[in-house]
C-alpha atoms as a PDB file:
ATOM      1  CA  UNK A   1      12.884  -5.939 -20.298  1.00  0.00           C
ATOM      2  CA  UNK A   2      12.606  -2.898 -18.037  1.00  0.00           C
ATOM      3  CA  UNK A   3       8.565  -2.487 -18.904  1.00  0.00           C
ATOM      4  CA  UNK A   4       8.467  -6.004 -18.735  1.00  0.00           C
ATOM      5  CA  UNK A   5       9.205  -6.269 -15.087  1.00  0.00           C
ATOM      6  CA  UNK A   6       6.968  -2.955 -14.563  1.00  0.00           C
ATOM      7  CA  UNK A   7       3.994  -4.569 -15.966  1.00  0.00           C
ATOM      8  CA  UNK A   8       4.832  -7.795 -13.925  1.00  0.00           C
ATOM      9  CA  UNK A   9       5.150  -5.869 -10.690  1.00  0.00           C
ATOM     10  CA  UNK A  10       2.044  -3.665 -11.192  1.00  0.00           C
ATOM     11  CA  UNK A  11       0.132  -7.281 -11.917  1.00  0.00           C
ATOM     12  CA  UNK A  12       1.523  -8.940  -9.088  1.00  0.00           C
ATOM     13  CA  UNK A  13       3.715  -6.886  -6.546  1.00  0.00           C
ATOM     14  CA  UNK A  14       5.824  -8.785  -4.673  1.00  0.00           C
ATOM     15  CA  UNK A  15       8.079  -8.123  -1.322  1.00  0.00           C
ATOM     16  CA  UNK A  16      10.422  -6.696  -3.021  1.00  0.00           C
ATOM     17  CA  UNK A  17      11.976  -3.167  -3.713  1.00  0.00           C
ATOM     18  CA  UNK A  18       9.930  -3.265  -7.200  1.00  0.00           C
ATOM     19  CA  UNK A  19       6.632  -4.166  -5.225  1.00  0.00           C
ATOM     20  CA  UNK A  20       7.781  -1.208  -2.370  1.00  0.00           C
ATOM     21  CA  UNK A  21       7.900   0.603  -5.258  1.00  0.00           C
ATOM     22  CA  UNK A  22       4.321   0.138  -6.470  1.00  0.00           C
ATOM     23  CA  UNK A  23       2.647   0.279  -3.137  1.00  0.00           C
ATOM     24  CA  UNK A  24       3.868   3.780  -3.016  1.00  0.00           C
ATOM     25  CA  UNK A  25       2.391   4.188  -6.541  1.00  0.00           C
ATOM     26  CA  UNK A  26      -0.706   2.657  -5.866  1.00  0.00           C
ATOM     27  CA  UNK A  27      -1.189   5.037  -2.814  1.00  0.00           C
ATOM     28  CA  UNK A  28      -0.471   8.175  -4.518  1.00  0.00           C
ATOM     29  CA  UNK A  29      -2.208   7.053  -7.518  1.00  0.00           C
ATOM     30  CA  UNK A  30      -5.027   5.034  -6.697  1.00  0.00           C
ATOM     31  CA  UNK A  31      -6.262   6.858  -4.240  1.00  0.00           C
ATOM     32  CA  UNK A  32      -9.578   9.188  -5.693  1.00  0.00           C
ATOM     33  CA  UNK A  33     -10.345   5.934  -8.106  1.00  0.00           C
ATOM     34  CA  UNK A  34     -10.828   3.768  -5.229  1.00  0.00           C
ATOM     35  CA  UNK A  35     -12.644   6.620  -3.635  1.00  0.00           C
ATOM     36  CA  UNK A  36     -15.205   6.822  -6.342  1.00  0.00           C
ATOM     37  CA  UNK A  37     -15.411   3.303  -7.089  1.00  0.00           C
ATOM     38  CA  UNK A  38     -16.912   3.134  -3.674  1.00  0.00           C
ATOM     39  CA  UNK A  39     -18.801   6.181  -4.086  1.00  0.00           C
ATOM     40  CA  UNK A  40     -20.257   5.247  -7.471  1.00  0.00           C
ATOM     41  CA  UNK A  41     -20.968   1.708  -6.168  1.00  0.00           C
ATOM     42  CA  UNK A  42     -24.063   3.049  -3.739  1.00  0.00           C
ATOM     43  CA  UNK A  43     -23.104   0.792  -0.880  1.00  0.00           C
ATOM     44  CA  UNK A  44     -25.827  -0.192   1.417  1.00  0.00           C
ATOM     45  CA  UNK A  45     -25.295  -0.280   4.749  1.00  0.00           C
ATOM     46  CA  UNK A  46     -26.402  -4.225   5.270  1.00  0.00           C
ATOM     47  CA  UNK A  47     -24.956  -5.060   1.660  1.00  0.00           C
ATOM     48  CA  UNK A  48     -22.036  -7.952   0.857  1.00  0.00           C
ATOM     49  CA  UNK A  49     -19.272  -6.102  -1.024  1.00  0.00           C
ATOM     50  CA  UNK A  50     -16.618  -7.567  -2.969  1.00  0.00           C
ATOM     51  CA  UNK A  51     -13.259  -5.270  -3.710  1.00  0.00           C
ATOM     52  CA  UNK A  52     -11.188  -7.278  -6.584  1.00  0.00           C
ATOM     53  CA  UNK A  53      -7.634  -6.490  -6.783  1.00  0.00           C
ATOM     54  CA  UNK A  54      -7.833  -4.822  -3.090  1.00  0.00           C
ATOM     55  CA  UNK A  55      -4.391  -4.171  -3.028  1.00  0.00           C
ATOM     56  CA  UNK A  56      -2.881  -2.738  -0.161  1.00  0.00           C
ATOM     57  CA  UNK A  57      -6.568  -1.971   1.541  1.00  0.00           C
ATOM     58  CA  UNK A  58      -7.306   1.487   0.497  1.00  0.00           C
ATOM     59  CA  UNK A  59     -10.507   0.582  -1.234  1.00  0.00           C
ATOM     60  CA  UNK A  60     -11.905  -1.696   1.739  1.00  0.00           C
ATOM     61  CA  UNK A  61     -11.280   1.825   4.161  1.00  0.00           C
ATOM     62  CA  UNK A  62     -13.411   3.411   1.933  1.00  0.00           C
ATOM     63  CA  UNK A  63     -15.965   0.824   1.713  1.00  0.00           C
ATOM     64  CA  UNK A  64     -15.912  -0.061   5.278  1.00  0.00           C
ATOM     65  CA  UNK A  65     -17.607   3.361   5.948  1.00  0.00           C
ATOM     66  CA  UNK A  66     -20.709   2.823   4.065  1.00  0.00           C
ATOM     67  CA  UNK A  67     -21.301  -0.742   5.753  1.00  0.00           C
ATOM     68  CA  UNK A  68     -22.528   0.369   8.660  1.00  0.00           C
ATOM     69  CA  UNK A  69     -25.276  -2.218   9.414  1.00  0.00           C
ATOM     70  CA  UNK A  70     -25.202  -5.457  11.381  1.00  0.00           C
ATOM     71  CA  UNK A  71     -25.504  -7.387   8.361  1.00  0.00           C
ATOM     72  CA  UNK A  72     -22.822  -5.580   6.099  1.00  0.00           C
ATOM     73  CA  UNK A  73     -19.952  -7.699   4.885  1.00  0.00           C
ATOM     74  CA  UNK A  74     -17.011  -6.674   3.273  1.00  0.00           C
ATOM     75  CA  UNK A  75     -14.618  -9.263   1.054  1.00  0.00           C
ATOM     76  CA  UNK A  76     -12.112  -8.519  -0.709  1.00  0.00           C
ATOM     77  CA  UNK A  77      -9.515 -10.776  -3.345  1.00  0.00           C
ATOM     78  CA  UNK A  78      -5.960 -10.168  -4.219  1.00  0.00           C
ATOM     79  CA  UNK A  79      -3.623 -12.490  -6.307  1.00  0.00           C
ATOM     80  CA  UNK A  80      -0.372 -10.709  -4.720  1.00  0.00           C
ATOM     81  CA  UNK A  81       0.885 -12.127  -1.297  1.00  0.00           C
ATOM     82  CA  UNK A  82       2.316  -9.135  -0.895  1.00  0.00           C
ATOM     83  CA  UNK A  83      -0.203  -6.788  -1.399  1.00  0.00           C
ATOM     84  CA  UNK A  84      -2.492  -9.695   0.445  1.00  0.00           C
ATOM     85  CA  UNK A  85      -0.418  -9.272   3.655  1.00  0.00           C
ATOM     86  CA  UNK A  86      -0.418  -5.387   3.647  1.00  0.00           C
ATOM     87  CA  UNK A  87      -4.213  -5.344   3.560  1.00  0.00           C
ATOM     88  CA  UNK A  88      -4.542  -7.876   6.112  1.00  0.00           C
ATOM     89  CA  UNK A  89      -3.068  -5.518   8.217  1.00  0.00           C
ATOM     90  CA  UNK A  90      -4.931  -2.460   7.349  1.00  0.00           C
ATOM     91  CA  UNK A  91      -8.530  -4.002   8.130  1.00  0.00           C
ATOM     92  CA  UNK A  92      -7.327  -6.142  10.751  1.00  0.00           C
ATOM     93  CA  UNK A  93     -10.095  -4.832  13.370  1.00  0.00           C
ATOM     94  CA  UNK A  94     -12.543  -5.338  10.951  1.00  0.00           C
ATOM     95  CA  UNK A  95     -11.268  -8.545   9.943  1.00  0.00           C
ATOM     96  CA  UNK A  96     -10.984  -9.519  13.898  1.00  0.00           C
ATOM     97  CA  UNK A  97     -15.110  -9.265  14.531  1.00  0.00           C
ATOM     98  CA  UNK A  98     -16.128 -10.779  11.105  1.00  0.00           C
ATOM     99  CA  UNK A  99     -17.041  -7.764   9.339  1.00  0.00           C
ATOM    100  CA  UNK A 100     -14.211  -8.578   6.153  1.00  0.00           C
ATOM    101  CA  UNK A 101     -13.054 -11.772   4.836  1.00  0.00           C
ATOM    102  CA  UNK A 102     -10.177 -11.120   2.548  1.00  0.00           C
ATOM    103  CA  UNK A 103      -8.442 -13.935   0.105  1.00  0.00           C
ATOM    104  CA  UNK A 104      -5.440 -14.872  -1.551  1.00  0.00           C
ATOM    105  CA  UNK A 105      -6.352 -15.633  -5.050  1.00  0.00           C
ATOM    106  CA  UNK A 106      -7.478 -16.006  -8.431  1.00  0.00           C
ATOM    107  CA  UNK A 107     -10.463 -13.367  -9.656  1.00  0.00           C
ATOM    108  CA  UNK A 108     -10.794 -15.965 -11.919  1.00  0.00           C
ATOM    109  CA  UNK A 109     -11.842 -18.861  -9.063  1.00  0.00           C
ATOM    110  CA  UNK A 110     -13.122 -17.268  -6.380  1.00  0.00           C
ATOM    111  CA  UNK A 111     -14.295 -19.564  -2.739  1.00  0.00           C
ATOM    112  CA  UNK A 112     -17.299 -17.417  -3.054  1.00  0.00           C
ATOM    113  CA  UNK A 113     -21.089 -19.185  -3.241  1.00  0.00           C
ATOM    114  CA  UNK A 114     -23.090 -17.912  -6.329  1.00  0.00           C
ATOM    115  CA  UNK A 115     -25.547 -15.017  -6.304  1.00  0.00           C
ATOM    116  CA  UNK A 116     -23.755 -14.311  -3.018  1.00  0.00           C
ATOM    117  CA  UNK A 117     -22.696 -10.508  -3.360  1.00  0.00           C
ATOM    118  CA  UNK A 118     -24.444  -6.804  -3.754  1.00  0.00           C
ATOM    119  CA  UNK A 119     -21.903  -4.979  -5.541  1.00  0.00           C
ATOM    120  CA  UNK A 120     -18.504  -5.067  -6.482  1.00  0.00           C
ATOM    121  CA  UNK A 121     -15.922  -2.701  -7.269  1.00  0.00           C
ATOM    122  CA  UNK A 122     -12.341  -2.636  -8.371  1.00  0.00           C
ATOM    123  CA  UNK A 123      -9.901   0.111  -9.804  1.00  0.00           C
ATOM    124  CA  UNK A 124      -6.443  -0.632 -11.990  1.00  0.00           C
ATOM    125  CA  UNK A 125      -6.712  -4.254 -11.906  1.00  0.00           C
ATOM    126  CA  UNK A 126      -8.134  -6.286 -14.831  1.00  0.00           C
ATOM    127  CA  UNK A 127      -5.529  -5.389 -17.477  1.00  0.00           C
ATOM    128  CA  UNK A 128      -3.235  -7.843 -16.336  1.00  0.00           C
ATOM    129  CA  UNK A 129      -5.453 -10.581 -15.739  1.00  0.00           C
ATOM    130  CA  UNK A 130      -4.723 -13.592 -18.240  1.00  0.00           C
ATOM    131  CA  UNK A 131      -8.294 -14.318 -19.245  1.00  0.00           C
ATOM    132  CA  UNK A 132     -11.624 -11.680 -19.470  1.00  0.00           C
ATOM    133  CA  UNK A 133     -13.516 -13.867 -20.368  1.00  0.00           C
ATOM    134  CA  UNK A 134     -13.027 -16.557 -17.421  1.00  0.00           C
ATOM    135  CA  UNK A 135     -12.904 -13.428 -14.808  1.00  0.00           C
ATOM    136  CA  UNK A 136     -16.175 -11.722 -16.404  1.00  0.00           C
ATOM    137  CA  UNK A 137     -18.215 -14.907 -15.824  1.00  0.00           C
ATOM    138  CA  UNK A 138     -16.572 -15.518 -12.109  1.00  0.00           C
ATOM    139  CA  UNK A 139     -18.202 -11.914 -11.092  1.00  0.00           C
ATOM    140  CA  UNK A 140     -20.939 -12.750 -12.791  1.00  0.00           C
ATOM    141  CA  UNK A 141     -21.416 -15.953 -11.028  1.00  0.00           C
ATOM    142  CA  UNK A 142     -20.939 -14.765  -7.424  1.00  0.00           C
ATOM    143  CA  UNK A 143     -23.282 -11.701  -7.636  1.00  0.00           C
ATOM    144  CA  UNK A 144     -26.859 -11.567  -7.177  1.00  0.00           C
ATOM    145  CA  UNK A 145     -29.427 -11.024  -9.943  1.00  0.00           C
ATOM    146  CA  UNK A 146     -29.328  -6.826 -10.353  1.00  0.00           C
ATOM    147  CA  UNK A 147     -26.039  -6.400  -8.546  1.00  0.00           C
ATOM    148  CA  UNK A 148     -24.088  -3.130  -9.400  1.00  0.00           C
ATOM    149  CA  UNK A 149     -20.387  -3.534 -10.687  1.00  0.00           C
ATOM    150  CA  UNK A 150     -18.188  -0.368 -10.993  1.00  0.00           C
ATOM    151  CA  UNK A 151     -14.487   0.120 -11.676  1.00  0.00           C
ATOM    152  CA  UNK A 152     -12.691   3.467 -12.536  1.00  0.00           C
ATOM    153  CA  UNK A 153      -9.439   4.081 -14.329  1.00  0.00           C
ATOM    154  CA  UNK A 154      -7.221   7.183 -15.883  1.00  0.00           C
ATOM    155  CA  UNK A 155      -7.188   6.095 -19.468  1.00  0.00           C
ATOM    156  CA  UNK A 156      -4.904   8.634 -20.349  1.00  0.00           C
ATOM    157  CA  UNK A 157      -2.408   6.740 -17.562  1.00  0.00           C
ATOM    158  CA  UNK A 158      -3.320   3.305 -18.670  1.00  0.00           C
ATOM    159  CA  UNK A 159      -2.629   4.222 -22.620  1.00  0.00           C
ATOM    160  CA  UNK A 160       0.704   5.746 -21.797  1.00  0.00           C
ATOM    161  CA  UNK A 161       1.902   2.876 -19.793  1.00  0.00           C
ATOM    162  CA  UNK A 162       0.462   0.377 -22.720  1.00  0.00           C
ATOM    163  CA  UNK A 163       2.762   2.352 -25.132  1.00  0.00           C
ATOM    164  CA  UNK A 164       5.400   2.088 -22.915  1.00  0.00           C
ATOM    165  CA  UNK A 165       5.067  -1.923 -23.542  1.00  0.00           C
ATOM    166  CA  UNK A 166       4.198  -2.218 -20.009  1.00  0.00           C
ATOM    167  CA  UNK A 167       1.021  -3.994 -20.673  1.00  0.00           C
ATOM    168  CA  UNK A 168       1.441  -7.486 -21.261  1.00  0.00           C
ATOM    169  CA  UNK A 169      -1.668  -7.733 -23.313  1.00  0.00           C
ATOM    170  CA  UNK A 170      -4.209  -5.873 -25.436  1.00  0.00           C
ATOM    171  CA  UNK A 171      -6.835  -6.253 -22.351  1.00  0.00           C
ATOM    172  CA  UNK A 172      -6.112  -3.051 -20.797  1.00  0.00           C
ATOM    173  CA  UNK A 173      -9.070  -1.803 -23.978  1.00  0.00           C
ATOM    174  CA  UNK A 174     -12.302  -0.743 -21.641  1.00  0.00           C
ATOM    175  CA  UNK A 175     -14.129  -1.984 -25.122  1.00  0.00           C
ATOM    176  CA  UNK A 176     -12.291  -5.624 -24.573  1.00  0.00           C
ATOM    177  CA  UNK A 177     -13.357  -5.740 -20.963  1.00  0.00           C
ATOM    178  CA  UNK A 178     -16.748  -4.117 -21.366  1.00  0.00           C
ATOM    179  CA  UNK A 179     -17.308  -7.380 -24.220  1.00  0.00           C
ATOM    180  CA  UNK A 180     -16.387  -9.794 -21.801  1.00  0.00           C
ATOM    181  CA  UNK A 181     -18.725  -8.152 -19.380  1.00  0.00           C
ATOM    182  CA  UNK A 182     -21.712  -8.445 -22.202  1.00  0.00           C
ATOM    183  CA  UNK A 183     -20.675 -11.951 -22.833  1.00  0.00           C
ATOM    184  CA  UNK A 184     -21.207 -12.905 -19.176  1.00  0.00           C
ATOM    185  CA  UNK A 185     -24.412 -11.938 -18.903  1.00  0.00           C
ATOM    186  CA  UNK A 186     -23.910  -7.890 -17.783  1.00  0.00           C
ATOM    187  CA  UNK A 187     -26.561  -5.526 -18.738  1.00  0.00           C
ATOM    188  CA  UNK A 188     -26.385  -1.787 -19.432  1.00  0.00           C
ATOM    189  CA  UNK A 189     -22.225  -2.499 -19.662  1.00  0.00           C
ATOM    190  CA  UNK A 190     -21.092   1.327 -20.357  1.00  0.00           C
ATOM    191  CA  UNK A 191     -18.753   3.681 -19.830  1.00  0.00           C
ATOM    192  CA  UNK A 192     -18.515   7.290 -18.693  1.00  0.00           C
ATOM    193  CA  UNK A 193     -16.253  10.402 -18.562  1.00  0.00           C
ATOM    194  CA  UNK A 194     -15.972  11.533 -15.024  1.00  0.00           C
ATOM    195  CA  UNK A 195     -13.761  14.433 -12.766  1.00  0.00           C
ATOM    196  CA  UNK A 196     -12.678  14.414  -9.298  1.00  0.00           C
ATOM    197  CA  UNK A 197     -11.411  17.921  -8.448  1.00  0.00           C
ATOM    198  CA  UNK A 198     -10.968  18.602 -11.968  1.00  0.00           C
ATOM    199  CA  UNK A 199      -9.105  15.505 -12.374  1.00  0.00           C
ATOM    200  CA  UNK A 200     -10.058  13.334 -15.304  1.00  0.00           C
ATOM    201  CA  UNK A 201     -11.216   9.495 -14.741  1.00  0.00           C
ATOM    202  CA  UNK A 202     -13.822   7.014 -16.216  1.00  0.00           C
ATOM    203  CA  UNK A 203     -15.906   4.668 -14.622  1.00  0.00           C
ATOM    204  CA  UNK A 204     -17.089   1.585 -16.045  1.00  0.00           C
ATOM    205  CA  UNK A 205     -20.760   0.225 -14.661  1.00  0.00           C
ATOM    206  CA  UNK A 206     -22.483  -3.318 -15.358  1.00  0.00           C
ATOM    207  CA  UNK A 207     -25.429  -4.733 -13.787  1.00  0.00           C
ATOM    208  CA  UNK A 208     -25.389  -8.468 -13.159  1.00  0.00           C
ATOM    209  CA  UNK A 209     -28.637  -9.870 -15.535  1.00  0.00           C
ATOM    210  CA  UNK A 210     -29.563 -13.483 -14.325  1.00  0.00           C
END
């Protein structure tokens, strides 16, 4: 029951002492992924940039800084209110001139036009969405033809917490995501062993094929 609510929190933090909890976590933890997402994403500075799972903003401060031109857009979609909320306030400047758009929602059904984005990125996020399949083909469908997609993840973290029960499902597998990515229409889906600092992560790249 105890790993149960874990995994729920961690999926979906809520305004609670749980979610409090994680938003801790997810700044002492999330931290260098997000980081490097960005980093391995080769932002532009006139490029539209979609974080998924933004959680509570760290991500879009790191993106922010490459977007530098008068054309660069940064958006951003979380399913947690919570988390939602906390980022809203984090990028509210940015948010103020029309330089980020961020959303409550579904990854799944995003209010975003088709081949409408440059690159995305996300970190920690799409084990604990219900359907890869349905999410793949969303990203798909919103970025433009040769548009870069990167997420990074501790696997070592991610198995632990997966034999801790705290997974709900088996889609926390890179090779389940990466499949879903293929069957979308991603090219050159792979994944590599990386370091920070001597710390261990991997990153997972696919290019958007239309």
């Amino acid at each position: 029951m105890l790993a149960r609510r874990l995994g729920l929190q961690l999926g979906r933090p809520t305004r609670t002492l749980g979610g409090w909890l994680v938003s801790k976590f997810f700044k002492a933890h999330n931290d260098l992924l997000e980081e490097n997402a960005v980093k391995l994403s080769q932002i532009q500075p006139d490029e539209t940039v979609l974080e998924l799972g933004h959680g509570p903003g760290l991500g879009l401060q790191y993106a922010m800084q490459k977007l530098t031109g008068p054309q660069g857009k940064l958006l951003g979609v979380d399913v947690s209110e919570y988390m939602h909320q906390m980022a809203l306030e984090r990028m509210q400047e940015q948010i103020l001139v029309g330089k980020v758009k961020l959303i409550l929602g579904d990854v799944a059904a995003m209010p975003f036009e088709d081949h409408s984005v440059d690159k995305v990125f996300h970190c920690n996020c799409y084990y604990f969405w219900p359907d890869l399949q349905r999410a793949a083909a969303e990203i798909h469908r919103v970025m433009k033809p040769g548009g870069l997609m990167v997420t990074t993840l501790r696997l070592d973290r991610v198995e632990l917490l997966a034999d801790k029960k705290v997974m709900p499902t088996e889609n926390w597998r890179p090779e389940a995501y990466m499949q879903a990515l293929e069957s979308a229409g991603f090219t050159g889906v792979r994944m590599e062993n990386r370091k920070h600092k001597l710390i261990p992560y991997e990153a997972i790249y696919a290019t958007a094929a239309k």
